[in-house]
C-alpha atoms as a PDB file:
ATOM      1  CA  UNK A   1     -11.779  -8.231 -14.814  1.00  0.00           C
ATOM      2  CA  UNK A   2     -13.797  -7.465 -11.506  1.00  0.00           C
ATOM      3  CA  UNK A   3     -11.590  -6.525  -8.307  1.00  0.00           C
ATOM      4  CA  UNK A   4     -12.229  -9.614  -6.911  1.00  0.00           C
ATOM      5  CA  UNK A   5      -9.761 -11.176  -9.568  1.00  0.00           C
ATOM      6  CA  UNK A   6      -6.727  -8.787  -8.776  1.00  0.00           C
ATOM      7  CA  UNK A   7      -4.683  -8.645  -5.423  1.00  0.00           C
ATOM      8  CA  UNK A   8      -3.147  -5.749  -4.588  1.00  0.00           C
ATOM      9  CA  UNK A   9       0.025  -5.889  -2.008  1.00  0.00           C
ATOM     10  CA  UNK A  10       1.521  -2.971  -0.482  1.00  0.00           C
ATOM     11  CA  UNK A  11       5.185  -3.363  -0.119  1.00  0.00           C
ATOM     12  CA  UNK A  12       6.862  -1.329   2.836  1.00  0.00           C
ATOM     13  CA  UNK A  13      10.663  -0.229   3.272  1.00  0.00           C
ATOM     14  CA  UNK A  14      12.439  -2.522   5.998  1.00  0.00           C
ATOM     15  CA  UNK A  15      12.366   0.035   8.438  1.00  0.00           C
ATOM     16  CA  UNK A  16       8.495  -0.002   8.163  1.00  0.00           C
ATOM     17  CA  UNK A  17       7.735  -3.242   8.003  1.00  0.00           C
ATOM     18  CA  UNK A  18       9.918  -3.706  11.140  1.00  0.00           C
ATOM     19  CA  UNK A  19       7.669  -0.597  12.839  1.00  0.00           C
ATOM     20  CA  UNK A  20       4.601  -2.716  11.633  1.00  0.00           C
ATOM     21  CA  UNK A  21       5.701  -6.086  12.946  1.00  0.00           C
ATOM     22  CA  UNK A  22       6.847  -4.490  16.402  1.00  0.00           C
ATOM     23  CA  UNK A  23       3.707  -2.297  16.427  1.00  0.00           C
ATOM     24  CA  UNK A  24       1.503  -5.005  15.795  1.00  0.00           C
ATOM     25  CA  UNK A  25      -0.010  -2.763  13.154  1.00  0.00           C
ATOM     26  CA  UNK A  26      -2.870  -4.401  11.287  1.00  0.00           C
ATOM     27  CA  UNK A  27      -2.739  -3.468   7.352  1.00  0.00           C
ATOM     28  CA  UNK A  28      -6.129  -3.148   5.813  1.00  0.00           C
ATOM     29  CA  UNK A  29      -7.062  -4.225   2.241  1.00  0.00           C
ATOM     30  CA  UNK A  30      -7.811  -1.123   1.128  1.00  0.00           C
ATOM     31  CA  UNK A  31      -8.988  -1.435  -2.015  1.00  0.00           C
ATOM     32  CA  UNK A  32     -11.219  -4.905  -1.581  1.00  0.00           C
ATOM     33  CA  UNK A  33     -14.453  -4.304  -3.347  1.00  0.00           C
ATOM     34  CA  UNK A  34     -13.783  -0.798  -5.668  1.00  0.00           C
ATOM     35  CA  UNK A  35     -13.616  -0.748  -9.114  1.00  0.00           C
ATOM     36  CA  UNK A  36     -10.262   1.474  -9.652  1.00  0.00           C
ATOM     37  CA  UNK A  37      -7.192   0.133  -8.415  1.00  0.00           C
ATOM     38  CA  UNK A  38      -4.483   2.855  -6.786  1.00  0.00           C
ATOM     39  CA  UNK A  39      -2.629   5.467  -9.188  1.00  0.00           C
ATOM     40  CA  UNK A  40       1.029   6.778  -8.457  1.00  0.00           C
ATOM     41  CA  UNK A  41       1.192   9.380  -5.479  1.00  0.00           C
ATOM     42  CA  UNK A  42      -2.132   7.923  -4.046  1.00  0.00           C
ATOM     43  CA  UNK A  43      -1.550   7.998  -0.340  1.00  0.00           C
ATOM     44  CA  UNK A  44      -2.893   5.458   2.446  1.00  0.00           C
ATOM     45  CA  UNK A  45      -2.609   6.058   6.324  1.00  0.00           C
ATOM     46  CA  UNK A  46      -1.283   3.146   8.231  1.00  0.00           C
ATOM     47  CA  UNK A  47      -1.164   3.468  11.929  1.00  0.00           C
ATOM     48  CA  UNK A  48      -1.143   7.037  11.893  1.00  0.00           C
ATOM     49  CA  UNK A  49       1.803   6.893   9.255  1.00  0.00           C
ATOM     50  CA  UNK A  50       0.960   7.918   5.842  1.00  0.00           C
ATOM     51  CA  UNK A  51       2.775   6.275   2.772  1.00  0.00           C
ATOM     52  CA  UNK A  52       2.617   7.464  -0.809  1.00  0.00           C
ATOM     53  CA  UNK A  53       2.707   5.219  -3.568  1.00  0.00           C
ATOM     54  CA  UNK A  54       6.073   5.585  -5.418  1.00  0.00           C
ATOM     55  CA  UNK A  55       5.709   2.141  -8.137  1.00  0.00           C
ATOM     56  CA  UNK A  56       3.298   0.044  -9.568  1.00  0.00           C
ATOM     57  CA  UNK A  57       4.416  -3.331 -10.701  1.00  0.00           C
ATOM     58  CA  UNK A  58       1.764  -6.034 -12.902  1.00  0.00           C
ATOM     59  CA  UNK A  59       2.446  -9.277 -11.986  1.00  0.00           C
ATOM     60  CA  UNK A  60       0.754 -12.919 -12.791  1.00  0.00           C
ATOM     61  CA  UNK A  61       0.862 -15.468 -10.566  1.00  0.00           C
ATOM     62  CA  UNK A  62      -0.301 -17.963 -12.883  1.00  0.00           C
ATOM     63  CA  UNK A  63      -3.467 -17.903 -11.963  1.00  0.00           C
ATOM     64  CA  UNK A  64      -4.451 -14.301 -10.874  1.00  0.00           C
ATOM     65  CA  UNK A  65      -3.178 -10.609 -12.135  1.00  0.00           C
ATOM     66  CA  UNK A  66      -0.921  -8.889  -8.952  1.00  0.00           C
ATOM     67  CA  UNK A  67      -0.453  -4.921  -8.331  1.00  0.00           C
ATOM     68  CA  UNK A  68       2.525  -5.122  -6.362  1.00  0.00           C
ATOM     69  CA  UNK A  69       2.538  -1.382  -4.703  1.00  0.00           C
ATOM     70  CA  UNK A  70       5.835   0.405  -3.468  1.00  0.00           C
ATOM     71  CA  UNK A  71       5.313   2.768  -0.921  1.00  0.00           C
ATOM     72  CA  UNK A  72       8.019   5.654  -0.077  1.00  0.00           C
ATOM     73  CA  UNK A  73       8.708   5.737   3.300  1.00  0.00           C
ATOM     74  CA  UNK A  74       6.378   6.507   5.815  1.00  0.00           C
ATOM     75  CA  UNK A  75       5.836   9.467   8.142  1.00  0.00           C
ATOM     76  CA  UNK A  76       4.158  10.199  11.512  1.00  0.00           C
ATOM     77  CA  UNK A  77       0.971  12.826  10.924  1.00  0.00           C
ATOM     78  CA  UNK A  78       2.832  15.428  12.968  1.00  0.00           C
ATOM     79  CA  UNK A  79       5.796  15.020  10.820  1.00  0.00           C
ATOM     80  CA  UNK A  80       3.757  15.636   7.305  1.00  0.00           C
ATOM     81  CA  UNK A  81       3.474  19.319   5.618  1.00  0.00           C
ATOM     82  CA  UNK A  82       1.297  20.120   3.242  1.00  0.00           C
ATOM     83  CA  UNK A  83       1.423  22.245   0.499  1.00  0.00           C
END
């Protein structure tokens, strides 16, 4: 299967996609055109928000394989620690 076959959707908490709708955020496919899809704890940056991935869900469609992602909560840059 090539990565053009499988869609990958990033699902948000409420509060987020509110902050994204109000925001007028634009969400970019991230992983259009690589060969590995995301693993669990992968993080993205949205906005200056970063989300980790929490869950990974396989779906079918009936025509196409889906990786529905869960993301935890997200968090402004000045609000993340590391280490």
């Amino acid at each position: 299967m090539t990565q053009e076959e499988l869609r990958i959707v990033l699902e948000f908490t409420t509060e987020d996609r509110t902050w994204i709708r109000v925001n007028k955020i634009d969400v970019p496919r991230f992983w259009r055109g690589h060969a590995v899809p995301p693993a669990l704890g992968d993080v993205v940056r949205v906005g200056g928000r970063q989300f980790v991935i929490e869950a990974r869900v396989w779906e079918h469609d009936g025509t196409l394989p889906m990786l529905r992602l869960y993301v935890g909560s997200g968090h402004a840059q000045s609000d993340t620690t590391f280490g």
